[in-house]
C-alpha atoms as a PDB file:
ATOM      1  CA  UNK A   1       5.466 -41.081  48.815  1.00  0.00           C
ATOM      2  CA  UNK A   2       6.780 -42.307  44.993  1.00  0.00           C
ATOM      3  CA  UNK A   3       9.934 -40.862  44.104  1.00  0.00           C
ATOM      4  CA  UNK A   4       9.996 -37.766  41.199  1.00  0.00           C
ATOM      5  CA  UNK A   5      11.572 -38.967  37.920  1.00  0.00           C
ATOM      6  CA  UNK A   6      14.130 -37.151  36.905  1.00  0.00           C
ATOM      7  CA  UNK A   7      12.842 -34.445  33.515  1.00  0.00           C
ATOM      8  CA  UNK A   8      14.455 -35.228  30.676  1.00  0.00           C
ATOM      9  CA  UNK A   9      17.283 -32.681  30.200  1.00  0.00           C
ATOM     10  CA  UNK A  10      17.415 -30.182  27.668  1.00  0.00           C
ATOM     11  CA  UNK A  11      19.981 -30.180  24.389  1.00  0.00           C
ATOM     12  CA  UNK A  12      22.147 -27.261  24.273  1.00  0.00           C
ATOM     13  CA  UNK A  13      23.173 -27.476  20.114  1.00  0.00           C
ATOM     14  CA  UNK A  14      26.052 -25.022  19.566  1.00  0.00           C
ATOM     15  CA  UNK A  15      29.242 -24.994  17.135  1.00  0.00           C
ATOM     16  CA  UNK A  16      32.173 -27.362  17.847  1.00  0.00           C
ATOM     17  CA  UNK A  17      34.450 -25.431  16.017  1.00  0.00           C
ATOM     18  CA  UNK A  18      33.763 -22.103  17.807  1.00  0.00           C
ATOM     19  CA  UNK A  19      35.939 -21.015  20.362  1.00  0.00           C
ATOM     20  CA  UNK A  20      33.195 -18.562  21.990  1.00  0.00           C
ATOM     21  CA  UNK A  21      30.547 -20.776  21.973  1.00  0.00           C
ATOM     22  CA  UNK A  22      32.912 -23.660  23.544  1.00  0.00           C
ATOM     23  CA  UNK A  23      33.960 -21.323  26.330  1.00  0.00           C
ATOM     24  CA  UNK A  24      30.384 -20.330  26.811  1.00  0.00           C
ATOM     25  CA  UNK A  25      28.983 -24.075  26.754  1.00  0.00           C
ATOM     26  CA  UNK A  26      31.895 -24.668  29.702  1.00  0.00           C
ATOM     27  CA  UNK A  27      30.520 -22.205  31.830  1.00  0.00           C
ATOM     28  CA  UNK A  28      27.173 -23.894  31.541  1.00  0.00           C
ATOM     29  CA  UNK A  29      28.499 -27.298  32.160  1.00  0.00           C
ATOM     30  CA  UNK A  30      30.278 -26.030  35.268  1.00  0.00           C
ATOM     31  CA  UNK A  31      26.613 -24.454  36.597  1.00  0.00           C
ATOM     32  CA  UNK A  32      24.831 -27.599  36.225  1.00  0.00           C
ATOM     33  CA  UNK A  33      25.367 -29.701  38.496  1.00  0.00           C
ATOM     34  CA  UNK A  34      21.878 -31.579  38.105  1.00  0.00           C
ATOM     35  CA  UNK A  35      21.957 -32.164  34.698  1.00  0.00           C
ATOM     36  CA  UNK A  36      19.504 -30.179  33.120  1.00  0.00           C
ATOM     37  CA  UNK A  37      21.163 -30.044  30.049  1.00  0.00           C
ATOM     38  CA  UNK A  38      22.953 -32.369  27.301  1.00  0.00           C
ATOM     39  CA  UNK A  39      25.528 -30.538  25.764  1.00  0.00           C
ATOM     40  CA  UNK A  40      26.346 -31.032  21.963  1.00  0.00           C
ATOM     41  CA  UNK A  41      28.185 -30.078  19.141  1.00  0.00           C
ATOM     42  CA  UNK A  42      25.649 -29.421  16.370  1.00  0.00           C
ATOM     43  CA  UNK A  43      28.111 -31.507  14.677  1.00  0.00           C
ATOM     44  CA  UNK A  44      27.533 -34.771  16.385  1.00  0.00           C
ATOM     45  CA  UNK A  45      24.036 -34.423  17.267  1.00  0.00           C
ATOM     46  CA  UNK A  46      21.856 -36.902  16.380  1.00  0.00           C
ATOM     47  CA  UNK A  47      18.655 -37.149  15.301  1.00  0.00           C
ATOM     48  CA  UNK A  48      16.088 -36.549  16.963  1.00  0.00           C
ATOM     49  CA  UNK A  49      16.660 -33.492  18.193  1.00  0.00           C
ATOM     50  CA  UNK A  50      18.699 -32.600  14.669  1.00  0.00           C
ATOM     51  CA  UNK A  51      16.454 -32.052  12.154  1.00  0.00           C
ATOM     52  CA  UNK A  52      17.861 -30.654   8.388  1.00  0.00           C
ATOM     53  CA  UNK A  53      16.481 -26.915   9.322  1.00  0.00           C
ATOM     54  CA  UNK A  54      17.808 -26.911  12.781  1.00  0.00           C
ATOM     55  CA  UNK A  55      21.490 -28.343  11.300  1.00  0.00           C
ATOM     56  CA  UNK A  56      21.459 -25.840   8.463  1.00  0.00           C
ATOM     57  CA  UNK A  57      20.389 -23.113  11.331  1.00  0.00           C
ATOM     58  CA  UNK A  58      22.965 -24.512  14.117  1.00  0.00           C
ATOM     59  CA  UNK A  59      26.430 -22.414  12.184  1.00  0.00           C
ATOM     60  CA  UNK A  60      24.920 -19.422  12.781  1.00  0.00           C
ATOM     61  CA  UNK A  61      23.979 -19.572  16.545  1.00  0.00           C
ATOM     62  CA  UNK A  62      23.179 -21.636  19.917  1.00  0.00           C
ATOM     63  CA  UNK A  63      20.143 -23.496  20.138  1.00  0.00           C
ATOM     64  CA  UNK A  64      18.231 -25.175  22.491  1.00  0.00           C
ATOM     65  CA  UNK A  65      15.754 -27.592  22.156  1.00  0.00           C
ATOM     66  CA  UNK A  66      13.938 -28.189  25.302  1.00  0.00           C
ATOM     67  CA  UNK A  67      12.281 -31.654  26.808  1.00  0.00           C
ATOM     68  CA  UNK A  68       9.330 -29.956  25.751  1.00  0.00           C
ATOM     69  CA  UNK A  69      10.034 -30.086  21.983  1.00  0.00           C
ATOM     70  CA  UNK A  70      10.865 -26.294  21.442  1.00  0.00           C
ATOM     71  CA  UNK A  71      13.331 -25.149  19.733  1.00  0.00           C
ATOM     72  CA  UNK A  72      14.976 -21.864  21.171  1.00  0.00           C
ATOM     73  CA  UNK A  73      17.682 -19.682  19.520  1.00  0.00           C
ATOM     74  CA  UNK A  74      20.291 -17.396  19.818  1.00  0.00           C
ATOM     75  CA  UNK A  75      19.760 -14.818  23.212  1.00  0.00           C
ATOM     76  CA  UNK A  76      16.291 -16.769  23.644  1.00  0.00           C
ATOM     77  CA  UNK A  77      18.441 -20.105  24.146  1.00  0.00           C
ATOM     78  CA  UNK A  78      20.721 -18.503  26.870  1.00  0.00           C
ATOM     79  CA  UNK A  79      17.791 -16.638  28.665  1.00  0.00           C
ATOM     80  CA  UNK A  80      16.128 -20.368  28.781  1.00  0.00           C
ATOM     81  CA  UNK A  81      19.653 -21.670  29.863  1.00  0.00           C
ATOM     82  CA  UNK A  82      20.436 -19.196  32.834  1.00  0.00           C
ATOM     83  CA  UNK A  83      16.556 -19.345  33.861  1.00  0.00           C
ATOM     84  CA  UNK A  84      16.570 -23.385  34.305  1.00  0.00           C
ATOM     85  CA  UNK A  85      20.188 -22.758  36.204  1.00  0.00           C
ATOM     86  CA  UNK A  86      18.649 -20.995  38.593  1.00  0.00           C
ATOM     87  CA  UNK A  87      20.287 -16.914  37.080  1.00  0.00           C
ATOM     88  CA  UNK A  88      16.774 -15.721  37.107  1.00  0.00           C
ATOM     89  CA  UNK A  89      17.637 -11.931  37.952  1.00  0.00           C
ATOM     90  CA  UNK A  90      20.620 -12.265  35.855  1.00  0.00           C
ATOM     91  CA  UNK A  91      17.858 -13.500  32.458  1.00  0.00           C
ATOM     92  CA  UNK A  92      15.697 -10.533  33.833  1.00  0.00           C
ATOM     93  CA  UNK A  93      18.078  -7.709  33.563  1.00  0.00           C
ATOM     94  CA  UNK A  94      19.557  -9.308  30.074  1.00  0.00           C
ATOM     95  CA  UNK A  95      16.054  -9.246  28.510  1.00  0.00           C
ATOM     96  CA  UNK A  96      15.796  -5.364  29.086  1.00  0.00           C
ATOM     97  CA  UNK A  97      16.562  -4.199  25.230  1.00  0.00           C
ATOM     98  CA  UNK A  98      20.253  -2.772  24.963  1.00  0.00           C
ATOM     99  CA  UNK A  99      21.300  -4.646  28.235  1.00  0.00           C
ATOM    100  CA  UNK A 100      22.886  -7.532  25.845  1.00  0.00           C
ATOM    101  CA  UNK A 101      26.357  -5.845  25.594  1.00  0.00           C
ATOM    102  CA  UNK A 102      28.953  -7.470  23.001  1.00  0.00           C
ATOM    103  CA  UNK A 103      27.451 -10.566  23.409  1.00  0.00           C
ATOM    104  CA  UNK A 104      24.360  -9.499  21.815  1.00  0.00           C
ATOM    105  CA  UNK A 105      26.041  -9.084  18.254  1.00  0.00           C
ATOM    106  CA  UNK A 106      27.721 -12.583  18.709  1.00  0.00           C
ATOM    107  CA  UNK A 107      26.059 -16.142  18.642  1.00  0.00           C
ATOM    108  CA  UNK A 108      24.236 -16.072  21.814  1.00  0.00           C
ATOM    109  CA  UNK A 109      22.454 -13.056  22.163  1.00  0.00           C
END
């Protein structure tokens, strides 16, 4: 039996000068305790994953850009985030329209 390789994890983009998004990108780093994400300041990104569209996109909301290449923003980004941590009810019940709360007029949803 070969060992699995570990996937490549996911970059979690979101503004280093934002006190909401910082708060939200601890709770993620406290969840993820396999490592299925890199978590980075759209300020100090590098590139690749930054590209000029995604940096001049990144102010205005969290992004994700999985292993895969796809770029995923806003509420989209934190469905894919709490789906890959294992919150699958939790993304369920916050894709029902209206079910976003607050949140939903901020940066992540």
């Amino acid at each position: 039996m070969s060992a699995r390789r570990p996937a490549e994890p996911d970059w979690v983009l979101w503004d280093g000068d934002c006190g909401f998004c910082r708060r939200s990108v601890e709770w993620i780093a406290r969840h993820d305790d396999a490592g299925r994400f890199r978590l980075v300041p759209y300020q100090d990104a590098p590139a690749p994953p930054m590209t000029p569209a995604l940096r001049a996109a990144a102010p205005h909301a969290v992004h994700v850009v999985t292993a895969d290449g796809r770029v995923l923003r806003a509420g989209r980004a934190f469905l894919h985030v709490l789906d890959r941590l294992g919150w699958h009810a939790t993304a369920r019940l916050l894709r029902v329209p209206g079910a976003g709360g607050p949140a939903a007029r901020r940066r992540l949803l």
